[in-house]
C-alpha atoms as a PDB file:
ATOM      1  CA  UNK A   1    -171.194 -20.077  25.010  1.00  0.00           C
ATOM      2  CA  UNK A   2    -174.420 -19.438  26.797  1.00  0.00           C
ATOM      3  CA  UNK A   3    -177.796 -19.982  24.471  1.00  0.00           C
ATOM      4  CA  UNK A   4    -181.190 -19.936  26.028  1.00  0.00           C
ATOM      5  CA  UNK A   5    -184.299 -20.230  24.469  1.00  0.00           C
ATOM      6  CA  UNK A   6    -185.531 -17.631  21.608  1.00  0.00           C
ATOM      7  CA  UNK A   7    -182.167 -16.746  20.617  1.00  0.00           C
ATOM      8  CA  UNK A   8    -181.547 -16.517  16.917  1.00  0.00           C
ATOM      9  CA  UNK A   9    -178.943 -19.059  16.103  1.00  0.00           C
ATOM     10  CA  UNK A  10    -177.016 -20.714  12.540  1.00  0.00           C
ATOM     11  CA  UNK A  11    -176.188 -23.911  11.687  1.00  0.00           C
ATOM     12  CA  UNK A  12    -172.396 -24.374  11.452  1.00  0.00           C
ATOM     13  CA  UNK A  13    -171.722 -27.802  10.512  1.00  0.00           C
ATOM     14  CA  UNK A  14    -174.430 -30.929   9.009  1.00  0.00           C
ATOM     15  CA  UNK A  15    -177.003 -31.055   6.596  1.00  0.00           C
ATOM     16  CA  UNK A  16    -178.645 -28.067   7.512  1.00  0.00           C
ATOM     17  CA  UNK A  17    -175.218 -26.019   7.399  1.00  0.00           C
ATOM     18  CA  UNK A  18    -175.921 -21.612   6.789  1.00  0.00           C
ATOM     19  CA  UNK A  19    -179.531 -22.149   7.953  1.00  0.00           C
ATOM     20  CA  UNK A  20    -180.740 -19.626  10.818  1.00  0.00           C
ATOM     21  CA  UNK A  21    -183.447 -20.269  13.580  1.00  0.00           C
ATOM     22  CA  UNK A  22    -184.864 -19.571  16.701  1.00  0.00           C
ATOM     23  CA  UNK A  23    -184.240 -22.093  19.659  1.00  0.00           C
ATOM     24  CA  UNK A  24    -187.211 -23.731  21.090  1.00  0.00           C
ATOM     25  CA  UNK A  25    -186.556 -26.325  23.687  1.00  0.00           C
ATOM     26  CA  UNK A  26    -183.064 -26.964  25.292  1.00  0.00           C
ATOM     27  CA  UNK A  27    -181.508 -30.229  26.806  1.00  0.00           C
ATOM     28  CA  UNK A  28    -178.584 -28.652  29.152  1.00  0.00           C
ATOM     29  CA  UNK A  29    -178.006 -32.586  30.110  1.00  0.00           C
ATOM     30  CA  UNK A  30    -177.005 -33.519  26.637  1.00  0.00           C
ATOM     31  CA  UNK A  31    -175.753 -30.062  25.219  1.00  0.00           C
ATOM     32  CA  UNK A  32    -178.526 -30.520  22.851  1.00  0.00           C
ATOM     33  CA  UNK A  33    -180.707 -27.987  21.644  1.00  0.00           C
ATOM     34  CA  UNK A  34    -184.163 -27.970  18.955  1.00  0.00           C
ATOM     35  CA  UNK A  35    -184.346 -25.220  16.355  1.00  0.00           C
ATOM     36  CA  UNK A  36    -187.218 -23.974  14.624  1.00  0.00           C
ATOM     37  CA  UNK A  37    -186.913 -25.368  11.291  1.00  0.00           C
ATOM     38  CA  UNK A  38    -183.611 -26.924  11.247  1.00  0.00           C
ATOM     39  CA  UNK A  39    -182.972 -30.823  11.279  1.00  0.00           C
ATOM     40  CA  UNK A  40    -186.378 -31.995  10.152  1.00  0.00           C
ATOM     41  CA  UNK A  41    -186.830 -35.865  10.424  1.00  0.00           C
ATOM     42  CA  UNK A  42    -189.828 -37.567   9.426  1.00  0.00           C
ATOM     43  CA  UNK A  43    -191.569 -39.604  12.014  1.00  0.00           C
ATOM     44  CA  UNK A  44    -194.431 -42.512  11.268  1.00  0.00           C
ATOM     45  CA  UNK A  45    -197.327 -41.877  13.703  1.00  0.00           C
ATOM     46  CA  UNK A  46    -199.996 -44.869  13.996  1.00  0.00           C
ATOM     47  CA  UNK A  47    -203.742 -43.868  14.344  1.00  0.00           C
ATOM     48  CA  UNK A  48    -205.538 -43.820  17.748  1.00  0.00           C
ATOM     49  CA  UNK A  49    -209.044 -42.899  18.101  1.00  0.00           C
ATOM     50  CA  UNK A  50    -208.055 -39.294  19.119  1.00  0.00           C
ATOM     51  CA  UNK A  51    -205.357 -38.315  16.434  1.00  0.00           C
ATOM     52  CA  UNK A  52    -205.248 -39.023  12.600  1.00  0.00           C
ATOM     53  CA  UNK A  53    -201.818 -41.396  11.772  1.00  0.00           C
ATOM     54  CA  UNK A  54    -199.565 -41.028   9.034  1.00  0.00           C
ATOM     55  CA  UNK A  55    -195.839 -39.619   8.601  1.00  0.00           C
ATOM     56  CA  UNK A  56    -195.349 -35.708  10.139  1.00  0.00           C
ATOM     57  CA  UNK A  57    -192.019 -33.993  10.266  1.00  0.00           C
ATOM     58  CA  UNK A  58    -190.700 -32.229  13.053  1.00  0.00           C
ATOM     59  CA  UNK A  59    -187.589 -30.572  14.580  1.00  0.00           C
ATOM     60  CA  UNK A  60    -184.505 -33.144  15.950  1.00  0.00           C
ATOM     61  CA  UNK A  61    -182.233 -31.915  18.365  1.00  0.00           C
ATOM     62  CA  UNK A  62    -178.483 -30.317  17.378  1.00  0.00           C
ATOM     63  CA  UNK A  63    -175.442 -30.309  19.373  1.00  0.00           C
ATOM     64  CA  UNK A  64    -174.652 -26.899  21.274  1.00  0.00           C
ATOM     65  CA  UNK A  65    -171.307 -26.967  19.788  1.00  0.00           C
ATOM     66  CA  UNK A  66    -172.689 -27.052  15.865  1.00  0.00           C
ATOM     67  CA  UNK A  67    -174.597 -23.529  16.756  1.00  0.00           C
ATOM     68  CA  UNK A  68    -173.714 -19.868  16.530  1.00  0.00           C
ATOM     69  CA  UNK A  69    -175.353 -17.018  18.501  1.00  0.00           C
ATOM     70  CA  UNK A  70    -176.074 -14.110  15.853  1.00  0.00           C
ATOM     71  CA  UNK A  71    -177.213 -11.618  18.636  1.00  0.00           C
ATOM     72  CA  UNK A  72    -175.321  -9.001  19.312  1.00  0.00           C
ATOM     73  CA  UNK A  73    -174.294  -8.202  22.816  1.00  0.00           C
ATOM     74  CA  UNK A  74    -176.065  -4.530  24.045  1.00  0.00           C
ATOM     75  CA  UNK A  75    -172.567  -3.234  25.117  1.00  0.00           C
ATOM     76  CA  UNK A  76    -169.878  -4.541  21.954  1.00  0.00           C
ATOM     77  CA  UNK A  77    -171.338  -1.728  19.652  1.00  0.00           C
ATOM     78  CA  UNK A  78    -168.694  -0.193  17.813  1.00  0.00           C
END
C-alpha cells in the first residue's frame, strides 16, 4: 500500500481504533507513520531559558500496516 504525506487515513487496530487523520511525517525506514491527532502521548518537557516546561502532548508514530487509505483512486469510479 503506498501512503504519502496528507493522505486521509483510519486507524484499524490499537487504542485509537475508527479514528481518521491526515498523515504528517513518514518514517519509510521503520514503516512508521505520525497522524494528526491519533496516538497522543504525553511528554514531560523541563524549562530552559527559551521555552516554558511542563507536560505537552503530541502525535506518536503508528505502524503502516495498522492504517487504511480512505481516498479514492481518480479512475475506480463506478
Amino acid at each position: 500500500m503506498l501512503l504519502k504525506k496528507g493522505m486521509k487515513v483510519k486507524v484499524c487496530v490499537g487504542k485509537d481504533k475508527g479514528k481518521t487523520g491526515e498523515i504528517i511525517e513518514i518514517n519509510r525506514d521503520r514503516y512508521l507513520a505520525k497522524v494528526k491527532e491519533v496516538n497522543m502521548v504525553k511528554k514531560h518537557k523541563k524549562p530552559t531559558k527559551e521555552n516554558k516546561g511542563g507536560i505537552i502532548s503530541k502525535e506518536s508514530f503508528i505502524h503502516l500496516s495498522n492504517l487504511k487509505n480512505l481516498e479514492e483512486k481518480k479512475g475506480d469510479k463506478k
